[in-house]
C-alpha atoms as a PDB file:
ATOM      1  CA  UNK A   1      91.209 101.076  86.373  1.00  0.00           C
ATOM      2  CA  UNK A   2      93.783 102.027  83.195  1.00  0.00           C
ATOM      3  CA  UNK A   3      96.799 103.804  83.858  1.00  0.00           C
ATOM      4  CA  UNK A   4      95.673 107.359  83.259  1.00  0.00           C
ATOM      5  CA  UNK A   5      93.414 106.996  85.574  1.00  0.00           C
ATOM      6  CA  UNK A   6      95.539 105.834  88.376  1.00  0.00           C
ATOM      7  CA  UNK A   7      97.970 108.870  87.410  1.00  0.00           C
ATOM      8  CA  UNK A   8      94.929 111.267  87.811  1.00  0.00           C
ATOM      9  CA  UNK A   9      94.966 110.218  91.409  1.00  0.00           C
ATOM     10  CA  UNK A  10      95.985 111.796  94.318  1.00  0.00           C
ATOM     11  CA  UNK A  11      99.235 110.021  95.648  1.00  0.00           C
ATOM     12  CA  UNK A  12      97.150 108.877  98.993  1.00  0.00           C
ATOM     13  CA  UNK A  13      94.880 107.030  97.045  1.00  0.00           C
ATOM     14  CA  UNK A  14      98.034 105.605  94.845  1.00  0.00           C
ATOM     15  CA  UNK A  15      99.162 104.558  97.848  1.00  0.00           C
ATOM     16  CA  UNK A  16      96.026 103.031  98.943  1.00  0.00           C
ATOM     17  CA  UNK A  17      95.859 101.051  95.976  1.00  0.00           C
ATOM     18  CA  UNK A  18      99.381 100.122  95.037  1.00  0.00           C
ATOM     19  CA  UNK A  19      99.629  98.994  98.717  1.00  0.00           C
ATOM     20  CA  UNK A  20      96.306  96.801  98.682  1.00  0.00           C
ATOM     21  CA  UNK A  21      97.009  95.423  95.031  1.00  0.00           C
ATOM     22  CA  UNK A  22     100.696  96.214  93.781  1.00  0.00           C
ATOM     23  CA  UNK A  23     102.793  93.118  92.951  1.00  0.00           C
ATOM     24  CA  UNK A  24     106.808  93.804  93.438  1.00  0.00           C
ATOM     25  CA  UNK A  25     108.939  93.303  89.908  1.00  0.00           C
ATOM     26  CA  UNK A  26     111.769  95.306  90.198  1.00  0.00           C
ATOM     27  CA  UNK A  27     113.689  98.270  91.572  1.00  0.00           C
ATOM     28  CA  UNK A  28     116.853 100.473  90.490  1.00  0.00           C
ATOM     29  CA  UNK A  29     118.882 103.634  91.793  1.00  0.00           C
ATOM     30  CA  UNK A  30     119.092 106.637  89.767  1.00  0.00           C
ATOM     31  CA  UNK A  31     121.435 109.223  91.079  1.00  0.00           C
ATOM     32  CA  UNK A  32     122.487 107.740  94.730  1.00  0.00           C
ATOM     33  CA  UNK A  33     119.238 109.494  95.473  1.00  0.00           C
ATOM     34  CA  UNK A  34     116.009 107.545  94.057  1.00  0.00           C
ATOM     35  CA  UNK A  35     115.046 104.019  94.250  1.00  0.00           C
ATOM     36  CA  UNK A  36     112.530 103.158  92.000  1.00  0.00           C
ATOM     37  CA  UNK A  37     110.630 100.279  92.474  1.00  0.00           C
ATOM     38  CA  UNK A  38     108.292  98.979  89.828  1.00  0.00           C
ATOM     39  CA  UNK A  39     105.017  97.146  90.421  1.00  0.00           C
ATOM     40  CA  UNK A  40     102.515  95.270  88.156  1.00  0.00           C
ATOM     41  CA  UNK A  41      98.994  96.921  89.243  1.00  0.00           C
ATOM     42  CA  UNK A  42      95.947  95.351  87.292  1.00  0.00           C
ATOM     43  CA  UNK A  43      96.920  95.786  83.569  1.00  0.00           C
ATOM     44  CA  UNK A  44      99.325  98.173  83.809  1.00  0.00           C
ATOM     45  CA  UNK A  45     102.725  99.136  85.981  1.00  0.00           C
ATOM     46  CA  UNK A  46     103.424 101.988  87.700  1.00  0.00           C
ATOM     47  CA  UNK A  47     106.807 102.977  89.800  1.00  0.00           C
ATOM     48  CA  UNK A  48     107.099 104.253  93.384  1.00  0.00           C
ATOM     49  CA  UNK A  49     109.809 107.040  93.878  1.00  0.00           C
ATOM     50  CA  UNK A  50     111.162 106.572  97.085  1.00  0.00           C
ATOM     51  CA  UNK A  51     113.840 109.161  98.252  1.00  0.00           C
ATOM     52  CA  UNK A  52     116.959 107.349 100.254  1.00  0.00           C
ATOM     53  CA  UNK A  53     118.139 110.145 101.658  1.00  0.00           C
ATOM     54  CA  UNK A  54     114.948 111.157 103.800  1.00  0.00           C
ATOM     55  CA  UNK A  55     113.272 107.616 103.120  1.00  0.00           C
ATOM     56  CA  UNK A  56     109.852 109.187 101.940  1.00  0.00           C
ATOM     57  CA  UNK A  57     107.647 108.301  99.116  1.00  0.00           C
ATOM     58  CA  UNK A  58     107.881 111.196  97.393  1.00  0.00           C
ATOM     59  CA  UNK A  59     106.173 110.153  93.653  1.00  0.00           C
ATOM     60  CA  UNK A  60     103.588 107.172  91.953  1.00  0.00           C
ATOM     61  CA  UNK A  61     102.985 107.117  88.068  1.00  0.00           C
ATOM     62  CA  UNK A  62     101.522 104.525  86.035  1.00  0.00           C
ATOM     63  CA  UNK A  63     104.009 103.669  82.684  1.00  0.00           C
ATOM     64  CA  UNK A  64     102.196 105.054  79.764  1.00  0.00           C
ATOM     65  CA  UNK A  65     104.410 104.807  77.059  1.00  0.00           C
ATOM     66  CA  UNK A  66     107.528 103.720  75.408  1.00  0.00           C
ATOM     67  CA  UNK A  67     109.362 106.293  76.286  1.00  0.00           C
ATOM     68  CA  UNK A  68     108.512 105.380  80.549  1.00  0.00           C
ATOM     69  CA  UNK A  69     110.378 101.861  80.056  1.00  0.00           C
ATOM     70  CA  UNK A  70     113.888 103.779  78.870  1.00  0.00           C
ATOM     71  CA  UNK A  71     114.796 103.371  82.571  1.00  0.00           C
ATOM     72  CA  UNK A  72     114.561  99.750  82.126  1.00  0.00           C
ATOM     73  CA  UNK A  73     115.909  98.686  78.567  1.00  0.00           C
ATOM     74  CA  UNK A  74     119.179  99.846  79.676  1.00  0.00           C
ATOM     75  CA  UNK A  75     119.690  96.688  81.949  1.00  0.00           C
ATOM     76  CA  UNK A  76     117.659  93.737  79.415  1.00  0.00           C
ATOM     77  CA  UNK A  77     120.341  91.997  77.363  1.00  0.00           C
ATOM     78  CA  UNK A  78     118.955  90.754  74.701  1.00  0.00           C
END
């Protein structure tokens, strides 16, 4: 499986596989509201949106592109 593929998915079967296979990396808070937890997932990594405030998953997407990490690069010091 390749990223696009896993974002073609419904988010049951995301959470099928990211729950089966998903290895934990990371995870920030954006707005008070989101955690965000990132996960390596075969040969790609996707992030789990899980709301605080009503603790529900409510999002999975694989990072396909630069432009996905910007979350990130914000907290490497290089």
């Amino acid at each position: 499986m390749i990223a696009t593929e896993f974002n073609k998915l419904k988010i049951e079967k995301k959470a099928e596989i990211w729950t089966e296979y998903g290895i934990f990396l990371d995870e920030r808070v954006i707005y008070g509201k989101y955690k965000i937890i990132i996960y390596a997932l075969f040969d790609f990594y996707i992030e789990v949106y899980y709301n605080i405030k009503n603790t529900e998953i409510e999002n999975m997407k694989a990072l396909e592109n630069i432009e996905d990490w910007e979350g990130y690069m914000q907290s490497v010091k290089l």
